[in-house]
C-alpha atoms as a PDB file:
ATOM      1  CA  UNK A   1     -15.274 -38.709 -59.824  1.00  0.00           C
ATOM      2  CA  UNK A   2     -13.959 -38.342 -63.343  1.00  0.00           C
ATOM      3  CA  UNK A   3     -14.160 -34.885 -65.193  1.00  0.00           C
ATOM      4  CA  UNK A   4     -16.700 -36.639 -67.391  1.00  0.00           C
ATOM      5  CA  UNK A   5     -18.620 -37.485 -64.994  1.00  0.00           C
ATOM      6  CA  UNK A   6     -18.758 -33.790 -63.128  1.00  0.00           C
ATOM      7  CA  UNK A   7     -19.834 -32.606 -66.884  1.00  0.00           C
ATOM      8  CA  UNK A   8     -22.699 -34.762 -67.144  1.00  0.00           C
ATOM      9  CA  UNK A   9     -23.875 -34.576 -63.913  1.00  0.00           C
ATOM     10  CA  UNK A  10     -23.558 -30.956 -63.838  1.00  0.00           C
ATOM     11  CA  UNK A  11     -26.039 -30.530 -67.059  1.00  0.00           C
ATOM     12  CA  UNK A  12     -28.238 -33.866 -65.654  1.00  0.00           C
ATOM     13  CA  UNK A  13     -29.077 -31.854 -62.874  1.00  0.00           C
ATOM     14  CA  UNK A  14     -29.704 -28.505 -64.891  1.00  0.00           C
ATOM     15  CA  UNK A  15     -32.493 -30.425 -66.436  1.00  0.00           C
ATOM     16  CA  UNK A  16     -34.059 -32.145 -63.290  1.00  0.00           C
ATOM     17  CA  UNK A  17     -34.035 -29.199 -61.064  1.00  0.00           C
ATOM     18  CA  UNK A  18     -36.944 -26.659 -61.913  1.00  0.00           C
ATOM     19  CA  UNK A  19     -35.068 -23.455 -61.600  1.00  0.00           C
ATOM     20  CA  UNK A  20     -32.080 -25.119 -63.392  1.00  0.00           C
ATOM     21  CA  UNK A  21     -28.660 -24.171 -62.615  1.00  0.00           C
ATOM     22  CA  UNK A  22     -29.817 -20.237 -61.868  1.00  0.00           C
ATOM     23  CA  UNK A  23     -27.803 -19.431 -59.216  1.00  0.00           C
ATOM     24  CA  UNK A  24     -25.570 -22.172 -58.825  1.00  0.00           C
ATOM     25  CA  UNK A  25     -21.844 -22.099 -57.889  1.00  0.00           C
ATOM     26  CA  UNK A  26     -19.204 -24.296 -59.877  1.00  0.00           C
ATOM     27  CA  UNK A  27     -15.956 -24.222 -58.058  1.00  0.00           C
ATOM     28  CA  UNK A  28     -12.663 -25.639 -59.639  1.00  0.00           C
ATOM     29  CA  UNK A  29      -9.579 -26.268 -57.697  1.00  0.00           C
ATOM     30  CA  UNK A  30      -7.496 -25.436 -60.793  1.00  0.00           C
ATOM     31  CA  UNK A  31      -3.962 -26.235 -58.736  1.00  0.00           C
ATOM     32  CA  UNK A  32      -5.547 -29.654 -57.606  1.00  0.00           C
ATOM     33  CA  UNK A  33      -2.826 -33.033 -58.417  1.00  0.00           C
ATOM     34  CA  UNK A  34      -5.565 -34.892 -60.400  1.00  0.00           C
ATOM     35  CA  UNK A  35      -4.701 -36.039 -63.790  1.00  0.00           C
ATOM     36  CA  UNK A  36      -8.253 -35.476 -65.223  1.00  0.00           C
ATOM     37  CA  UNK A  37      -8.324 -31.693 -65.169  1.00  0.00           C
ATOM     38  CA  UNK A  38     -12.194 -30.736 -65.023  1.00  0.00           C
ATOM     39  CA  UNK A  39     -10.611 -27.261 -66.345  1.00  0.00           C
ATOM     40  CA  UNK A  40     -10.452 -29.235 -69.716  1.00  0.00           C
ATOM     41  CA  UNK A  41     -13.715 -29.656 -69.446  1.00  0.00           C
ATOM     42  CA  UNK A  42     -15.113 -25.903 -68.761  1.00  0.00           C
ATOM     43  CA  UNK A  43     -14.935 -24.677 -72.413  1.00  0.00           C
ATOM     44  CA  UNK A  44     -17.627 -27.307 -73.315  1.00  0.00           C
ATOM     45  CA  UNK A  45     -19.514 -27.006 -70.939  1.00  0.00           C
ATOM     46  CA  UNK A  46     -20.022 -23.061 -70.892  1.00  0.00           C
ATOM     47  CA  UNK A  47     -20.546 -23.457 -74.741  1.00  0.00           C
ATOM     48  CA  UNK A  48     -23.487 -25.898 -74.015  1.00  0.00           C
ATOM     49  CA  UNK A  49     -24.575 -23.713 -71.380  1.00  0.00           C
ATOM     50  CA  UNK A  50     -24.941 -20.744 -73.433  1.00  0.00           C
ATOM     51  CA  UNK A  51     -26.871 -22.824 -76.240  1.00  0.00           C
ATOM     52  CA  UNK A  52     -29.151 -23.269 -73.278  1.00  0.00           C
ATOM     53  CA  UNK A  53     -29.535 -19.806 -72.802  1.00  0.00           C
ATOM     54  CA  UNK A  54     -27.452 -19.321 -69.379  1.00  0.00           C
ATOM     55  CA  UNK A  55     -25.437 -15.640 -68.688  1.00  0.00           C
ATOM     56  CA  UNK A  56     -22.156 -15.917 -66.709  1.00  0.00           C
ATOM     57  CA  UNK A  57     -21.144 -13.340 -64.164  1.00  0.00           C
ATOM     58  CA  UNK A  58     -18.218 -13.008 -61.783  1.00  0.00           C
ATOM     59  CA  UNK A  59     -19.094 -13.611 -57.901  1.00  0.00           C
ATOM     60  CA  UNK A  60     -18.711 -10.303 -56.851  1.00  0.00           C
ATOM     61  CA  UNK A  61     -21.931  -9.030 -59.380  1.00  0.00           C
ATOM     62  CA  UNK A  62     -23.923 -11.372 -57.324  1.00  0.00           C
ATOM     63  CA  UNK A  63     -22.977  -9.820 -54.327  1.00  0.00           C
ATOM     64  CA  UNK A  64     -24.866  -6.654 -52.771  1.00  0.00           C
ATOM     65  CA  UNK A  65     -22.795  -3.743 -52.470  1.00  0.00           C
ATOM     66  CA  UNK A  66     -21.611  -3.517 -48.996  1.00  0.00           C
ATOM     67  CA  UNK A  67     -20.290   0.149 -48.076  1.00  0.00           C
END
């Protein structure tokens, strides 16, 4: 699947899905061999994102406080 594709998918399903993309996970293998970096891609598709009105956090604010 191309980078373009993952992009346009990714925000497709934002809009079908009724709680949007609250809570969901993006993982990028940035060391993988493919020639179509989806890193390229990330800038663009945080900015639209945040038009949208999404927040980003790291994983480990998601995560209760184990001690």
């Amino acid at each position: 699947m191309s980078s373009e594709v993952i992009l346009r998918d990714t925000l497709a399903y934002e809009q079908e899905d009724p709680q949007g993309l609250n809570g969901f996970l993006l993982l990028l293998h940035l060391g993988s061999q493919r020639a179509d970096k989806m890193h390229l891609q990330l800038s663009p598709l945080i900015d639209e994102l945040s038009r949208r009105g999404y927040k980003f956090v790291r994983v480990d604010e998601l995560l209760p406080m184990t001690r």
